[in-house]
Each structure stands twice: as C-alpha cells, then as structure tokens.
PDB file of N, CA and C in Angstrom:
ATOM      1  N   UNK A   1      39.351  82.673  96.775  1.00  0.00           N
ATOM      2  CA  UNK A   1      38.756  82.209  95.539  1.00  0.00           C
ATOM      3  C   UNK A   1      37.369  82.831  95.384  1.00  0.00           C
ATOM      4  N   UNK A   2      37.144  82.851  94.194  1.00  0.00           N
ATOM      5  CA  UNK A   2      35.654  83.177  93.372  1.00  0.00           C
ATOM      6  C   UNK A   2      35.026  82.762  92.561  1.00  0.00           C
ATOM      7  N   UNK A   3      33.706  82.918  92.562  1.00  0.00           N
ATOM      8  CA  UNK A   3      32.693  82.566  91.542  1.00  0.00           C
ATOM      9  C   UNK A   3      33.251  83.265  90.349  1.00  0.00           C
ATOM     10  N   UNK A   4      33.569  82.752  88.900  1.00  0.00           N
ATOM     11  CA  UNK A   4      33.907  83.232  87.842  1.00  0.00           C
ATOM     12  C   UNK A   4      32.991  83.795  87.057  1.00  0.00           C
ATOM     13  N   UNK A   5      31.840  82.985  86.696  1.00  0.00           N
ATOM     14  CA  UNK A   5      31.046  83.080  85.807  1.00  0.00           C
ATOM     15  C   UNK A   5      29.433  82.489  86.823  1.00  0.00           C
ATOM     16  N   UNK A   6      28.350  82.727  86.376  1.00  0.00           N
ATOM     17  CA  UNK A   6      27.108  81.755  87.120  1.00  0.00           C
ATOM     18  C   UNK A   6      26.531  81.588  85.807  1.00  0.00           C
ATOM     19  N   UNK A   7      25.761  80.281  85.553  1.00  0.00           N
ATOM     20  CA  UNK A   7      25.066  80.054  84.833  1.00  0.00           C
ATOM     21  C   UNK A   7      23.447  79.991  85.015  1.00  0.00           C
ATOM     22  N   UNK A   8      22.756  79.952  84.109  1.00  0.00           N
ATOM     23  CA  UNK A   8      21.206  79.273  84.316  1.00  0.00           C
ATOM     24  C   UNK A   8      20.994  77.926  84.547  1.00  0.00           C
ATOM     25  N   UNK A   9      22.100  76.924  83.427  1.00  0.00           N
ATOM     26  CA  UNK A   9      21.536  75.544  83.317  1.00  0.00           C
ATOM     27  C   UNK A   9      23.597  74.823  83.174  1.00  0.00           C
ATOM     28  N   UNK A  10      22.997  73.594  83.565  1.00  0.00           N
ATOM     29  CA  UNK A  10      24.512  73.342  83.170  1.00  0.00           C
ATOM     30  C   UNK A  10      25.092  73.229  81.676  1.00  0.00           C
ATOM     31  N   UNK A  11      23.748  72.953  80.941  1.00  0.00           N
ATOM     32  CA  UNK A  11      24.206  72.846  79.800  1.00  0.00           C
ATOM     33  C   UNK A  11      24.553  74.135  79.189  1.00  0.00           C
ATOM     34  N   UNK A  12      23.888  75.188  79.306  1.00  0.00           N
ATOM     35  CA  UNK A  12      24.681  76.525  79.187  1.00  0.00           C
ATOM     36  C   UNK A  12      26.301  77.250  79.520  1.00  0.00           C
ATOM     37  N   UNK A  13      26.206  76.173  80.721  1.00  0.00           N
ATOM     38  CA  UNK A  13      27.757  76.138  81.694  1.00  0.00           C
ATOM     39  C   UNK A  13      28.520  75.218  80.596  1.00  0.00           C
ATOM     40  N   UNK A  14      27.902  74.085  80.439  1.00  0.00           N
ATOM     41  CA  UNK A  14      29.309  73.196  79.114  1.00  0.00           C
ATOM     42  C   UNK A  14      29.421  74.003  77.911  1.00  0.00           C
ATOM     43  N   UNK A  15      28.243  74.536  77.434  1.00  0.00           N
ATOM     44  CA  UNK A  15      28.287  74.841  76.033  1.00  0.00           C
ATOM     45  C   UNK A  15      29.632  76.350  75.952  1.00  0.00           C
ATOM     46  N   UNK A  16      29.417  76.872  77.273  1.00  0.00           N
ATOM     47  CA  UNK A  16      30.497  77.743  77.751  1.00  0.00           C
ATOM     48  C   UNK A  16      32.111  77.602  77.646  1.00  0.00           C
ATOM     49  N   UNK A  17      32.613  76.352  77.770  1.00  0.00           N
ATOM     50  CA  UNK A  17      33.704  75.928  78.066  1.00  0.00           C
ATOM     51  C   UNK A  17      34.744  76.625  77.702  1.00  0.00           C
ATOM     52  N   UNK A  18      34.921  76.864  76.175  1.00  0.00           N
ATOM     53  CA  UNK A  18      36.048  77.653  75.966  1.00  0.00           C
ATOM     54  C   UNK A  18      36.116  78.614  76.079  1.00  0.00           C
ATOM     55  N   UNK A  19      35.381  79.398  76.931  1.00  0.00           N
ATOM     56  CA  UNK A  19      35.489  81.106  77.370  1.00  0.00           C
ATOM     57  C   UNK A  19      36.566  81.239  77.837  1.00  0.00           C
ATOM     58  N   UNK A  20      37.626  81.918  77.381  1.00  0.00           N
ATOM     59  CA  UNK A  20      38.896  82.366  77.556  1.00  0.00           C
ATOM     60  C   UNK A  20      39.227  83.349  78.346  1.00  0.00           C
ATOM     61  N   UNK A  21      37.956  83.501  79.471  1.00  0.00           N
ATOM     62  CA  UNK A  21      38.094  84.207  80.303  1.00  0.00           C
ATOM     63  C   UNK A  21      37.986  83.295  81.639  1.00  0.00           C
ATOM     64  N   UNK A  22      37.392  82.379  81.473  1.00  0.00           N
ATOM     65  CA  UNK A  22      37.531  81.145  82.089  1.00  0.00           C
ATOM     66  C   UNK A  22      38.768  80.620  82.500  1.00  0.00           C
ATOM     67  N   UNK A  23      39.553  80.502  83.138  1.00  0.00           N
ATOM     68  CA  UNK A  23      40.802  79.577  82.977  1.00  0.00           C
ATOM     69  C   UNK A  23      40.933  78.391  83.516  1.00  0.00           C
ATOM     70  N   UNK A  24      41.505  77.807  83.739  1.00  0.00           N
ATOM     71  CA  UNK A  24      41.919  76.260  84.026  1.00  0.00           C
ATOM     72  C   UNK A  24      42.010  76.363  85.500  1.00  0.00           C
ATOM     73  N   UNK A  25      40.732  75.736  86.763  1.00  0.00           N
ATOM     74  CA  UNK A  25      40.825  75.791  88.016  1.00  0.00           C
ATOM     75  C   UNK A  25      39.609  77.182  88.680  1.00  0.00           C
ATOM     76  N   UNK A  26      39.233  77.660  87.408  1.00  0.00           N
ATOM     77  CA  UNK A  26      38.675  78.614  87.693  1.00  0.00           C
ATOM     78  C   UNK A  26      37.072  78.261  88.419  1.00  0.00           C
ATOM     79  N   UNK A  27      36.137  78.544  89.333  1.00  0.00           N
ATOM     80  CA  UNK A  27      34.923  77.857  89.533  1.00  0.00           C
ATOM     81  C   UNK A  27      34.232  78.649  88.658  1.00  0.00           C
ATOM     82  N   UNK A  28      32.735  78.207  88.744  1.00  0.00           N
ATOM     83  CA  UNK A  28      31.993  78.448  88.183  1.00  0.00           C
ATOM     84  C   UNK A  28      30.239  77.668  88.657  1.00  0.00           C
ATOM     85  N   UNK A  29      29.359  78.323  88.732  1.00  0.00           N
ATOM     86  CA  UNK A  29      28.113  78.360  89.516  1.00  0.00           C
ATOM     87  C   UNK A  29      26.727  78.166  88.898  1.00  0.00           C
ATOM     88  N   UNK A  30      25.914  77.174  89.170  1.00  0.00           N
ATOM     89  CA  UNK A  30      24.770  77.243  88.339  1.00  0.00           C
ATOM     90  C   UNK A  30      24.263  78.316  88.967  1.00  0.00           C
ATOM     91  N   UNK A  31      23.016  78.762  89.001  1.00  0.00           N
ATOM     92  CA  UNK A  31      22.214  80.128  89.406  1.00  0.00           C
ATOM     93  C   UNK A  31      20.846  80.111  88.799  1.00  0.00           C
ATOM     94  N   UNK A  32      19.731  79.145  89.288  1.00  0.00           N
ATOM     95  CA  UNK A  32      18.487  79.147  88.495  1.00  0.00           C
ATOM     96  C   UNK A  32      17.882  79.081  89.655  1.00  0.00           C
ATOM     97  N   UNK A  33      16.326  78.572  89.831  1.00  0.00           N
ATOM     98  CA  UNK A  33      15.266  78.385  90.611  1.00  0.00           C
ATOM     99  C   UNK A  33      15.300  77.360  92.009  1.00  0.00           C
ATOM    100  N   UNK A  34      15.151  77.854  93.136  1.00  0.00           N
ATOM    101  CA  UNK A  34      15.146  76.471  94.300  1.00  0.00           C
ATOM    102  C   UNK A  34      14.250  75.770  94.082  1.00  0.00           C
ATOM    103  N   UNK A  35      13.681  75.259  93.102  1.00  0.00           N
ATOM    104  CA  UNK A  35      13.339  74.197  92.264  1.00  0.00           C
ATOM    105  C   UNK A  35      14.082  73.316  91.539  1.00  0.00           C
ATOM    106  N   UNK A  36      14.877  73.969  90.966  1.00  0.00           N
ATOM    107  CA  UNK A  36      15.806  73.322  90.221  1.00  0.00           C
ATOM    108  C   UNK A  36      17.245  72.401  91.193  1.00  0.00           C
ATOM    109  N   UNK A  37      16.923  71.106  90.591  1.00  0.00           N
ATOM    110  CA  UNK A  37      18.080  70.120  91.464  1.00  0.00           C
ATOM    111  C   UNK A  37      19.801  70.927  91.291  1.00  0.00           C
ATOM    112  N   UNK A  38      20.175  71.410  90.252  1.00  0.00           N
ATOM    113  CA  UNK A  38      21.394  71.865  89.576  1.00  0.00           C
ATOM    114  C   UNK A  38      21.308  72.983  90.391  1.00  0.00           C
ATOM    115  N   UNK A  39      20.765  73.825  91.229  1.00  0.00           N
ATOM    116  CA  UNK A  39      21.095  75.147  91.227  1.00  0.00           C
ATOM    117  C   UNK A  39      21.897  75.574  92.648  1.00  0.00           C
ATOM    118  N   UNK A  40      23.142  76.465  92.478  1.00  0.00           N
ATOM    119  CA  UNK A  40      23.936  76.497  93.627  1.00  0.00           C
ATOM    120  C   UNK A  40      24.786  75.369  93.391  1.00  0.00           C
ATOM    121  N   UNK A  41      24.915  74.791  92.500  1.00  0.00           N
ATOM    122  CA  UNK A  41      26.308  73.562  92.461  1.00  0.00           C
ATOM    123  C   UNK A  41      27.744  74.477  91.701  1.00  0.00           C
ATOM    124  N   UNK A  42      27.918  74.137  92.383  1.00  0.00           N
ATOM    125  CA  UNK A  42      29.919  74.874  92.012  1.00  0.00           C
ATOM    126  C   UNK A  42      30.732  73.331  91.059  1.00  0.00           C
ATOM    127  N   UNK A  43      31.081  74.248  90.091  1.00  0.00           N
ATOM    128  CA  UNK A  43      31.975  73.890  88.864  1.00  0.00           C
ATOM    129  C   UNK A  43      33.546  74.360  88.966  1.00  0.00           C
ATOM    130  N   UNK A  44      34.001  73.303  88.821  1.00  0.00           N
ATOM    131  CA  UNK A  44      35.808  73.636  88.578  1.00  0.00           C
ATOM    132  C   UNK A  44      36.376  73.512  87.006  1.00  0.00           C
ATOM    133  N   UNK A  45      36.733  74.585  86.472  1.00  0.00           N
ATOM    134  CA  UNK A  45      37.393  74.040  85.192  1.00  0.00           C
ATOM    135  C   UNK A  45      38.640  73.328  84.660  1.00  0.00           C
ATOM    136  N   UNK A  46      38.766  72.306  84.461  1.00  0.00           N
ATOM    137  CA  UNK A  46      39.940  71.450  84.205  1.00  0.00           C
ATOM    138  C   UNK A  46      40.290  71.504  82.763  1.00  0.00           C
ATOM    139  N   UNK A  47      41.341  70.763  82.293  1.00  0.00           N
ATOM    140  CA  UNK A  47      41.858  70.871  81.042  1.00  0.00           C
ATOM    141  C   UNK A  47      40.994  70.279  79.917  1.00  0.00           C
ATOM    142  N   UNK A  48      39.674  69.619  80.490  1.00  0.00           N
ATOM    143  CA  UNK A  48      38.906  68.847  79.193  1.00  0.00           C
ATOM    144  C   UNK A  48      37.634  69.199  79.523  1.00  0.00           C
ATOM    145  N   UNK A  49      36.839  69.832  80.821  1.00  0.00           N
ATOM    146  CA  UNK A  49      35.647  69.848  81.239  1.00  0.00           C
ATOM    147  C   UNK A  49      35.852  70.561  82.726  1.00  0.00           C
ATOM    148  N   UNK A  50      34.160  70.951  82.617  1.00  0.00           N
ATOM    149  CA  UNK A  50      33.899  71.719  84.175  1.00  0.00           C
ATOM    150  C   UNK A  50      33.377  70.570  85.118  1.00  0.00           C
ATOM    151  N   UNK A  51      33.776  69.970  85.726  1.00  0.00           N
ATOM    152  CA  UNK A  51      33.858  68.795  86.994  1.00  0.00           C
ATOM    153  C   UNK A  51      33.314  69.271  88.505  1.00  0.00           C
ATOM    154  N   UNK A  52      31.824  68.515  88.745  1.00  0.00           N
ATOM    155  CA  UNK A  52      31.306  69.451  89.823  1.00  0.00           C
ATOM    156  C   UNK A  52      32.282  69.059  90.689  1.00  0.00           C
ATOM    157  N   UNK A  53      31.958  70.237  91.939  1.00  0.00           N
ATOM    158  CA  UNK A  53      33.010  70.027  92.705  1.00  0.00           C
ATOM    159  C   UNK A  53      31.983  69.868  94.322  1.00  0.00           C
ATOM    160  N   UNK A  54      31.018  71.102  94.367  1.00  0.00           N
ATOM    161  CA  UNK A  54      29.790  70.963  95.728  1.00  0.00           C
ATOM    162  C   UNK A  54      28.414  71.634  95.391  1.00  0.00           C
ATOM    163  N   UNK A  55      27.807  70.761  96.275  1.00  0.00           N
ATOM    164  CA  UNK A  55      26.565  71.673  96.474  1.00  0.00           C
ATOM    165  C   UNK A  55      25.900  72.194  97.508  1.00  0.00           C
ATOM    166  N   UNK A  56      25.999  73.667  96.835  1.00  0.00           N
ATOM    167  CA  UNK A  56      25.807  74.929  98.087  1.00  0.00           C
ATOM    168  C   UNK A  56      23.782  74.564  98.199  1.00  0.00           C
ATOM    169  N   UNK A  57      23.403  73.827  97.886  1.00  0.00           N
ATOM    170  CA  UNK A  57      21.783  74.480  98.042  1.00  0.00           C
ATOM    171  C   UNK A  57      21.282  74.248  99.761  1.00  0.00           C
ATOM    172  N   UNK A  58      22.328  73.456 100.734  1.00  0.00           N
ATOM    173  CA  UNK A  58      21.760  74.449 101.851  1.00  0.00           C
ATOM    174  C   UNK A  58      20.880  72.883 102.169  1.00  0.00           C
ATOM    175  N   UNK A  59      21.460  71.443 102.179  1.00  0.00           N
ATOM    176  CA  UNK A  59      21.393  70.089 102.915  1.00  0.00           C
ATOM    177  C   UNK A  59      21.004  70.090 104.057  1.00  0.00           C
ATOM    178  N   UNK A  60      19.747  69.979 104.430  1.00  0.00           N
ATOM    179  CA  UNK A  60      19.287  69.942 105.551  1.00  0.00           C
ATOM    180  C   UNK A  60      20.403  68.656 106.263  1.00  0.00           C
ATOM    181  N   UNK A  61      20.930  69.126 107.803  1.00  0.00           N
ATOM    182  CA  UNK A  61      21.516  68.345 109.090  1.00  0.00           C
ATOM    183  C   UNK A  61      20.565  67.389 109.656  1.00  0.00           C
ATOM    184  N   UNK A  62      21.508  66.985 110.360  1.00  0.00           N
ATOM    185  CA  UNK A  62      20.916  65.548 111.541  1.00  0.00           C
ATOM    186  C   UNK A  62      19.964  66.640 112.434  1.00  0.00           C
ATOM    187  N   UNK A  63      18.840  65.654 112.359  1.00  0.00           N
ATOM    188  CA  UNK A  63      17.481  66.196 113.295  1.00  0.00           C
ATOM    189  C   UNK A  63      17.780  66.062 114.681  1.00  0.00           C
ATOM    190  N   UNK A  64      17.670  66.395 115.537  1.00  0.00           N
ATOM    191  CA  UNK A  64      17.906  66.264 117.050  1.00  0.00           C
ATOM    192  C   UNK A  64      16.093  65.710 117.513  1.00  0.00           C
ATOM    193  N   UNK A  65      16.605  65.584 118.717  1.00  0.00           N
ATOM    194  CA  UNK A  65      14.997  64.927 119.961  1.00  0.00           C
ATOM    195  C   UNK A  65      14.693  66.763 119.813  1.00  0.00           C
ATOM    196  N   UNK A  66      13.006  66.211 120.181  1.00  0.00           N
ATOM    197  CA  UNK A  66      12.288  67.844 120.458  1.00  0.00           C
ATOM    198  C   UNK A  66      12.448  67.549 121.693  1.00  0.00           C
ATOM    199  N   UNK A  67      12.876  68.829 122.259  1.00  0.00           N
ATOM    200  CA  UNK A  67      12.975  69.484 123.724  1.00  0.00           C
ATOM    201  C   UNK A  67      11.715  69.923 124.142  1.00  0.00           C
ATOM    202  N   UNK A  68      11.636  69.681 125.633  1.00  0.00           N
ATOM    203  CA  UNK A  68       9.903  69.673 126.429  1.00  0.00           C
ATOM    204  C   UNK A  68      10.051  71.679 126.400  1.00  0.00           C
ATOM    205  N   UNK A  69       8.897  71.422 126.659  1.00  0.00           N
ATOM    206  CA  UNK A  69       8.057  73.052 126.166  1.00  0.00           C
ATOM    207  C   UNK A  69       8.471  73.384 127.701  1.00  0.00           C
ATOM    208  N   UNK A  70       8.907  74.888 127.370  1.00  0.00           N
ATOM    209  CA  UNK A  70       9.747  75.561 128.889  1.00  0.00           C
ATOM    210  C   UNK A  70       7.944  76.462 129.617  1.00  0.00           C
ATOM    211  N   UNK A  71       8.281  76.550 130.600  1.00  0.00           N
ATOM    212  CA  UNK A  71       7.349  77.556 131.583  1.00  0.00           C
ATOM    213  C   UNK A  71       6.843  78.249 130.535  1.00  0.00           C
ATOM    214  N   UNK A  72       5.457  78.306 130.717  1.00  0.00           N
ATOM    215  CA  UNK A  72       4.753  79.693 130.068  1.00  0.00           C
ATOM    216  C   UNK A  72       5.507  81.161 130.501  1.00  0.00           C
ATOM    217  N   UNK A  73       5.353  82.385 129.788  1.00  0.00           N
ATOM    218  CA  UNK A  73       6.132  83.401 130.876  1.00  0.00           C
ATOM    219  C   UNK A  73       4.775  84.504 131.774  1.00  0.00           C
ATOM    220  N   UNK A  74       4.698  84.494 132.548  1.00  0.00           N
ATOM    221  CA  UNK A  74       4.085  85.445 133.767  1.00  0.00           C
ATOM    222  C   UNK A  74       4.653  86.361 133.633  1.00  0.00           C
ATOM    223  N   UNK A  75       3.643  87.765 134.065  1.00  0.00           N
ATOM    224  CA  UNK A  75       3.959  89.202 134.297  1.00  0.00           C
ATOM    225  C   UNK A  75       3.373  89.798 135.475  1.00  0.00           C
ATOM    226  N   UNK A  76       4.282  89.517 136.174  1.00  0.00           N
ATOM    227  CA  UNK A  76       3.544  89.878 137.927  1.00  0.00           C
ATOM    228  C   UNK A  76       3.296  91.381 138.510  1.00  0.00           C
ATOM    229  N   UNK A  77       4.874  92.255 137.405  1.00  0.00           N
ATOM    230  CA  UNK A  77       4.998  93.456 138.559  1.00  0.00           C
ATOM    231  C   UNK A  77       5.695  94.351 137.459  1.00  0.00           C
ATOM    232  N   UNK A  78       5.242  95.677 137.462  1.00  0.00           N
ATOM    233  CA  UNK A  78       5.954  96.758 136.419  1.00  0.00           C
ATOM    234  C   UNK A  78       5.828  97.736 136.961  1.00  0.00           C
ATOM    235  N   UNK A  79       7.244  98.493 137.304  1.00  0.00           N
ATOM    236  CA  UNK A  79       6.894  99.531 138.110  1.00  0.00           C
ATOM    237  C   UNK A  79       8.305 100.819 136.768  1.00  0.00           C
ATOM    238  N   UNK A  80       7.179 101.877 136.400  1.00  0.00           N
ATOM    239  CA  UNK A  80       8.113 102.829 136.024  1.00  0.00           C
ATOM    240  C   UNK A  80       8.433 104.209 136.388  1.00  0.00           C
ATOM    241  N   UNK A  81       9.661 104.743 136.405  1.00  0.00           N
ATOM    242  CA  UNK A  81       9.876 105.935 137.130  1.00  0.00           C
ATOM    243  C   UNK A  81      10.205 106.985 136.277  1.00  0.00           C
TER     244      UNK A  81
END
C-alpha cells in the first residue's frame, strides 16, 4: 500500500473527496508543520468520507530507569608500526 495523495490541512483533504483519482480504501496523508497536531495522520477513503485511520508523528514510548554512568575511558598505551 501507498500514500495516494498528501495534503496541507485536513480540510483541504475533505474538500478533496471526490477526486476520482482517489478511490474507495485508498490512504491519504496530511503533510504540514511539526507544529501542527494533524500532520503525518493517515486517511482512508470510504464510501461517504476520509476516516482517520493513524498517527505517524513519531509518539514518544515508555521511559525506562537512567542507567549509572559507566567508567570514564583511559588511554594508557599506543604503540604504531
């Protein structure tokens, strides 16, 4: 599968709908600023509307414990031939 179309805004993405190049199941991608809450959300087209489906913007995971600070590193010996 593929990105069909990307948009700026979603409302650009609805006002889109009947693009007949579009088809029924086809996705489709906002594409604006990592500012913007909408951007990187994937659209599916169905028979009445584009129905989000995910969002790619990249959800920061479960934080883990900080791990203790390892050995400083030493440089004892360099020998070249």
């Amino acid at each position: 599968m593929s990105i069909k179309e990307t948009y700026a805004t979603i409302a650009a993405m609805n006002a889109d709908y009947n693009n007949n190049d579009i088809a029924i199941g086809d996705m489709v991608m906002i594409v604006s600023t990592t500012d913007d809450p909408d951007n990187a959300k994937i659209y599916v087209k169905t028979e009445t509307a584009f129905s989000f489906l995910i969002d790619l913007s990249g959800a920061a995971g479960i934080q883990g414990p900080q791990g203790e600070r390892g050995a400083a590193f030493t440089y004892n010996d360099f020998t070249a031939e």
